[in-house]
C-alpha atoms as a PDB file:
ATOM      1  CA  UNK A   1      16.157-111.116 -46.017  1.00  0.00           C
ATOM      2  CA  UNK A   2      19.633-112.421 -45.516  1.00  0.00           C
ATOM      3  CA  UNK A   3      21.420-111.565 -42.354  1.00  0.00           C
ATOM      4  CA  UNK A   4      24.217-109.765 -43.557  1.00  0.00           C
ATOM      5  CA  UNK A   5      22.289-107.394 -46.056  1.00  0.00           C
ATOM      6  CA  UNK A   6      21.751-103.986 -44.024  1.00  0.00           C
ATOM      7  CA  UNK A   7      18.589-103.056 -44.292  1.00  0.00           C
ATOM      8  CA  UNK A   8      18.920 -99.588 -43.895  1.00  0.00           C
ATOM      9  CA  UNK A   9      21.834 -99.168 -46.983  1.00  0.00           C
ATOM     10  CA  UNK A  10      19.539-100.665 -48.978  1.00  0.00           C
ATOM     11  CA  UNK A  11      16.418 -98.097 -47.902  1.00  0.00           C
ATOM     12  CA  UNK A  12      19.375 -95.347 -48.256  1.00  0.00           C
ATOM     13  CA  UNK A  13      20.179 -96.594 -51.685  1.00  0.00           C
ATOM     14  CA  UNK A  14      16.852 -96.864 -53.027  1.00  0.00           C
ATOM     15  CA  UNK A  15      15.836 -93.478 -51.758  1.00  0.00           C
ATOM     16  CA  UNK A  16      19.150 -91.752 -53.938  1.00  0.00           C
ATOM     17  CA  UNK A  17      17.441 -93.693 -56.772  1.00  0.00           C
ATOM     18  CA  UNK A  18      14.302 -92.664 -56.619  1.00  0.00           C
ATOM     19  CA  UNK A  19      15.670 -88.657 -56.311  1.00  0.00           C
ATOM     20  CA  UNK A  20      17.615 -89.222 -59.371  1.00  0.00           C
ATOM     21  CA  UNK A  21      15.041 -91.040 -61.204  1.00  0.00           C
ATOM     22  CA  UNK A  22      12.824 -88.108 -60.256  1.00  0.00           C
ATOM     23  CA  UNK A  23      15.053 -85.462 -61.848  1.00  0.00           C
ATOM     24  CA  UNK A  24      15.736 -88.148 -64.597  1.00  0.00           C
ATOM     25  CA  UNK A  25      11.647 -87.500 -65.303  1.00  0.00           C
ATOM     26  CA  UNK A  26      11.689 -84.101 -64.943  1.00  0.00           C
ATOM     27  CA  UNK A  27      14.725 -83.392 -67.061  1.00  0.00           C
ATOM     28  CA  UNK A  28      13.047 -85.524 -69.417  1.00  0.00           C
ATOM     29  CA  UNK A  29       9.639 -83.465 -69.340  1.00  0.00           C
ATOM     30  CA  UNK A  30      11.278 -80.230 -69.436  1.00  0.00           C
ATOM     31  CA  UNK A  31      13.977 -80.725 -72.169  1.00  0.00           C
ATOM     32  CA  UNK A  32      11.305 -82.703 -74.453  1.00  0.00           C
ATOM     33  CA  UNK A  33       9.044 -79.346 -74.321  1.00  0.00           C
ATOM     34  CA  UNK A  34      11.785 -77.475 -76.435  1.00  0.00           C
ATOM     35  CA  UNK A  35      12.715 -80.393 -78.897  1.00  0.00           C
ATOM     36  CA  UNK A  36      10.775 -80.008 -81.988  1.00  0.00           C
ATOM     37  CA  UNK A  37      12.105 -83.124 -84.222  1.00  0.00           C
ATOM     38  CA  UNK A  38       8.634 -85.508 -83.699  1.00  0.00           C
ATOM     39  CA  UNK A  39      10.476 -88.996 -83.051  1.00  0.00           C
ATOM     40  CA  UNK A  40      12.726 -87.338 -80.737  1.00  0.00           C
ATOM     41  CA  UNK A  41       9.691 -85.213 -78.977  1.00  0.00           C
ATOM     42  CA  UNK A  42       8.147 -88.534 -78.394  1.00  0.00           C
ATOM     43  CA  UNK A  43      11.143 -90.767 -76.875  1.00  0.00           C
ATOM     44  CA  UNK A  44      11.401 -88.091 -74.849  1.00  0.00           C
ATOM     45  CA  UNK A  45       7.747 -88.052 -73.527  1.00  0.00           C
ATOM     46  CA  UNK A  46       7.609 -92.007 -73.562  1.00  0.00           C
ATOM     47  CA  UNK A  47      11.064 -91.896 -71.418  1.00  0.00           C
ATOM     48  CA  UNK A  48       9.491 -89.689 -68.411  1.00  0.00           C
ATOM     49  CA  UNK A  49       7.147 -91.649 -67.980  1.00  0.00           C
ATOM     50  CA  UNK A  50       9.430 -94.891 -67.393  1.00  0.00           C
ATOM     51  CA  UNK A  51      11.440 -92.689 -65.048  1.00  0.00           C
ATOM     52  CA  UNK A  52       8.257 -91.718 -63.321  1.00  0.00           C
ATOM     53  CA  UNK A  53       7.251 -95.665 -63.550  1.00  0.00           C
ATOM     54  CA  UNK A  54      10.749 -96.868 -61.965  1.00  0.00           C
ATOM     55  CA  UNK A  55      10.693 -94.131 -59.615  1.00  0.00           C
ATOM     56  CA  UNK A  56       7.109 -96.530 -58.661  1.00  0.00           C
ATOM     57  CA  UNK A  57       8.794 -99.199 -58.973  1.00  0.00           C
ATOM     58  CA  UNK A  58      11.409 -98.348 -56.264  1.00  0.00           C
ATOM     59  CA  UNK A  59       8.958 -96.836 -53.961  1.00  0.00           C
ATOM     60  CA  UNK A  60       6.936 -99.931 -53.809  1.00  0.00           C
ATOM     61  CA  UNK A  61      10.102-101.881 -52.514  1.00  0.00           C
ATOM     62  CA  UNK A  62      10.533 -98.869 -49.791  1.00  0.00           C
ATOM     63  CA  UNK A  63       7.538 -99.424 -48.615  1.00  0.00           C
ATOM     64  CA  UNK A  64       7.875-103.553 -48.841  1.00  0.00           C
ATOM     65  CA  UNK A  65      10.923-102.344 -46.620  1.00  0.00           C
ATOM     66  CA  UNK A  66       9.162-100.349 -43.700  1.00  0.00           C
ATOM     67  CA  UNK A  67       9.588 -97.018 -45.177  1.00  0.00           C
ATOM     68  CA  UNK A  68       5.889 -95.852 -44.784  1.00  0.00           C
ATOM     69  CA  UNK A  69       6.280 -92.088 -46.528  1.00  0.00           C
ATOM     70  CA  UNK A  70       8.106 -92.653 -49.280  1.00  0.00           C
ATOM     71  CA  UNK A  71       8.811 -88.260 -50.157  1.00  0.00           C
ATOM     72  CA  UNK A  72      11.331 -87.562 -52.510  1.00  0.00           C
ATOM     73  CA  UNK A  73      11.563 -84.341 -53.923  1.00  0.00           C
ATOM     74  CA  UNK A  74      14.879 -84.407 -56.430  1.00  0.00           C
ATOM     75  CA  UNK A  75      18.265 -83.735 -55.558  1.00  0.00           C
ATOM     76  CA  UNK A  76      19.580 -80.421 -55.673  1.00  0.00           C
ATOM     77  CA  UNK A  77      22.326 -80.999 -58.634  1.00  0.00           C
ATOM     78  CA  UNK A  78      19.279 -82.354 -60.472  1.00  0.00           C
ATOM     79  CA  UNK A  79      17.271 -79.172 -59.984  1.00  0.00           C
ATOM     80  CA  UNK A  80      20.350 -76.814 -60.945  1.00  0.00           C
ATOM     81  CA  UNK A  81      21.079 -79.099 -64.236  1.00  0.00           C
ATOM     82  CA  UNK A  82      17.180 -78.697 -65.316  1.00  0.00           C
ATOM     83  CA  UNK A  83      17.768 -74.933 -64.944  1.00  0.00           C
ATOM     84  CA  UNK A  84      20.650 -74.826 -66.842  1.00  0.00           C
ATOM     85  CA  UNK A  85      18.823 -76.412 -69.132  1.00  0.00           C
ATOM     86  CA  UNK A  86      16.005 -74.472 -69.430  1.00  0.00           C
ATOM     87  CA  UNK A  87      18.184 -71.564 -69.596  1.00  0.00           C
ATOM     88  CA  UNK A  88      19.959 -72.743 -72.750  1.00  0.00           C
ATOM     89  CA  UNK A  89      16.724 -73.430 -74.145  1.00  0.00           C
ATOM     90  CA  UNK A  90      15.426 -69.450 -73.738  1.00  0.00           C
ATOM     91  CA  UNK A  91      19.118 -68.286 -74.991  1.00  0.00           C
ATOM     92  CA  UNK A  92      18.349 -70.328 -78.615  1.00  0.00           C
ATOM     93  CA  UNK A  93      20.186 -73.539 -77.671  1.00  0.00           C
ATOM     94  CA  UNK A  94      19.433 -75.768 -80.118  1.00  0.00           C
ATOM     95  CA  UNK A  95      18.467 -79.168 -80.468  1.00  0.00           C
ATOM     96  CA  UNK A  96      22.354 -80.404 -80.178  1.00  0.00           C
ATOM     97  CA  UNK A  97      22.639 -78.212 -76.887  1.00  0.00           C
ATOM     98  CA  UNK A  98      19.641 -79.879 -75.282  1.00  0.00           C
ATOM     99  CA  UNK A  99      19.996 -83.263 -75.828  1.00  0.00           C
ATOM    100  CA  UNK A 100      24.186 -82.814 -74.836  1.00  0.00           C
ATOM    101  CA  UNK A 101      22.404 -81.395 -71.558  1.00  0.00           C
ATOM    102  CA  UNK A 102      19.894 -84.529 -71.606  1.00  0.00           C
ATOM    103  CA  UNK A 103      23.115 -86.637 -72.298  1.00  0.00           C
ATOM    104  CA  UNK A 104      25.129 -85.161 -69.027  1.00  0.00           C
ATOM    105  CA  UNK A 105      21.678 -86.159 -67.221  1.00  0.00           C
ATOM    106  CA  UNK A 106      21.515 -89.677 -68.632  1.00  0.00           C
ATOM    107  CA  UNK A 107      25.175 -90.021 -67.478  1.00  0.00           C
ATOM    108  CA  UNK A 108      24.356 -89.124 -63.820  1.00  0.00           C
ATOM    109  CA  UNK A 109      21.779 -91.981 -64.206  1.00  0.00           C
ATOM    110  CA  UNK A 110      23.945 -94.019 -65.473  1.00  0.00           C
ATOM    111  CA  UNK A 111      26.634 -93.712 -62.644  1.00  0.00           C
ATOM    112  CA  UNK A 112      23.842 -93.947 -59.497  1.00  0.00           C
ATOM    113  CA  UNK A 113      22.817 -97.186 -60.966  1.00  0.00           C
ATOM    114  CA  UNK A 114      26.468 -98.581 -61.249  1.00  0.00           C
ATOM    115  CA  UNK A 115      27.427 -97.218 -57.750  1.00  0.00           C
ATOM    116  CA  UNK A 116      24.040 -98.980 -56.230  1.00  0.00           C
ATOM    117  CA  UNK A 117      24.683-102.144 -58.050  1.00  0.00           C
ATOM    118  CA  UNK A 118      27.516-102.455 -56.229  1.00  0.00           C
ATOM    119  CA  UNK A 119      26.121-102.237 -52.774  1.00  0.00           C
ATOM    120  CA  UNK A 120      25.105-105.492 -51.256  1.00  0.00           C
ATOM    121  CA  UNK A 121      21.653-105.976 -51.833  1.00  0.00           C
ATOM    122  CA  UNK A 122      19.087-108.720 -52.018  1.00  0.00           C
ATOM    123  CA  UNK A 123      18.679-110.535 -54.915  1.00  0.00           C
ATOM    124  CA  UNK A 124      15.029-109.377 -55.798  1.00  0.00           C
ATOM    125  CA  UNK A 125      16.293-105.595 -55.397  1.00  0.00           C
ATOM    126  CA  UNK A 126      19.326-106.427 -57.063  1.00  0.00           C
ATOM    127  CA  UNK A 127      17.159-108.228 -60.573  1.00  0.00           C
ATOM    128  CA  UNK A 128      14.918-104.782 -60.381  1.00  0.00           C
ATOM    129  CA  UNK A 129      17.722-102.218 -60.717  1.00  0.00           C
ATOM    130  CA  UNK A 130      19.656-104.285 -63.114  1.00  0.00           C
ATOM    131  CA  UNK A 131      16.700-104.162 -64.983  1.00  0.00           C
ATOM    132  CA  UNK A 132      15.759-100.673 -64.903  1.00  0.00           C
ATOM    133  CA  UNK A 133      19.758-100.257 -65.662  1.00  0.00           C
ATOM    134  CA  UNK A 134      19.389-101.756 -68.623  1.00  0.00           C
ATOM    135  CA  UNK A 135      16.750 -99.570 -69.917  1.00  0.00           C
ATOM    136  CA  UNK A 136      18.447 -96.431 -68.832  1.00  0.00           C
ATOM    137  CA  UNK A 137      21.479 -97.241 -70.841  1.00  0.00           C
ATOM    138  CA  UNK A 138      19.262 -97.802 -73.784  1.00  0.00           C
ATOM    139  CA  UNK A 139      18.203 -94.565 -73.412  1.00  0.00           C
ATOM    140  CA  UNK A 140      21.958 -93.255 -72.521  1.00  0.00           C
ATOM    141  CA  UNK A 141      22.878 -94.340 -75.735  1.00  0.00           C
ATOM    142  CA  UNK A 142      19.762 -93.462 -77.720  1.00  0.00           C
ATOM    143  CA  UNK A 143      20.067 -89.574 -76.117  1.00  0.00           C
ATOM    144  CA  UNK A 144      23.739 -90.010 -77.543  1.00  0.00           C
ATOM    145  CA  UNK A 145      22.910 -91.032 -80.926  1.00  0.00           C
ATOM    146  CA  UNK A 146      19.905 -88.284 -81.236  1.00  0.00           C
ATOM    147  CA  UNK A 147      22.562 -85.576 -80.328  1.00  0.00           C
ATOM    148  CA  UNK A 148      25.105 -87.155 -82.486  1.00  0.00           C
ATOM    149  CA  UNK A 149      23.085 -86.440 -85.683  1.00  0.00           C
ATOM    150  CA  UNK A 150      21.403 -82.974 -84.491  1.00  0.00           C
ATOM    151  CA  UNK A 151      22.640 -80.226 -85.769  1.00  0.00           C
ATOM    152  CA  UNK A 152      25.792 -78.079 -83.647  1.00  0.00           C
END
């Protein structure tokens, strides 16, 4: 690894990944449970379980790292935004009120990807997470679009 790359930013910056990517799956798991619509049901099923797989994906290069327990356990915000969720849910949020919560989620995604992008990393790291950046605004936008035609 280069000289000038620090070594423990990058450990840092994976590890905020891998909490957000954690609540990212468990947002996804939780708010999928209440959505009814089938197609929508499933992307949200079949998008946990990338979050879950990235979340692998960046643990892997912790460990490549030095990091030898890899325990993350979600941020806090995460935690309070799934409960807020779940509490729309048991007031009669609808589908539109859900996926505007899953939207807010995707966006928090979106923005811990852009500010670790922008850290100096190596060039392996730095092809994964523009990768897995990619897919996540996919999804962004796909969240947006199912919300966009649900029902206020």
């Amino acid at each position: 690894m280069p000289e000038n790359i620090d070594l423990e930013k990058v450990k840092t910056t994976l590890s905020k990944l891998v909490d957000v990517l954690n609540d990212s799956h468990d947002g996804f798991v939780e708010i999928g449970k209440h959505l009814t619509e089938g197609e929508i049901h499933r992307f949200f099923l079949e998008e946990s379980t990338h979050r879950a797989n990235f979340a692998g994906e960046l643990e892997n290069e912790l460990h490549r790292l030095g990091v030898k327990d890899v325990k993350q356990s979600g941020m806090i915000s995460g935690k309070l935004h799934r409960s807020w969720g779940e509490l729309k849910a048991n007031l009669g949020g609808g589908e539109h009120t859900l996926l505007a919560t899953a939207e807010q989620g995707e966006d928090t995604a979106k923005k811990a990807y852009k500010e670790a992008l922008e850290e100096h990393l190596p060039g392996d790291v730095r092809d994964l997470l523009t990768r897995q950046q990619t897919h996540i605004q996919g999804s962004h936008d796909k969240v947006k679009a199912f919300r966009d035609s649900a029902k206020a």
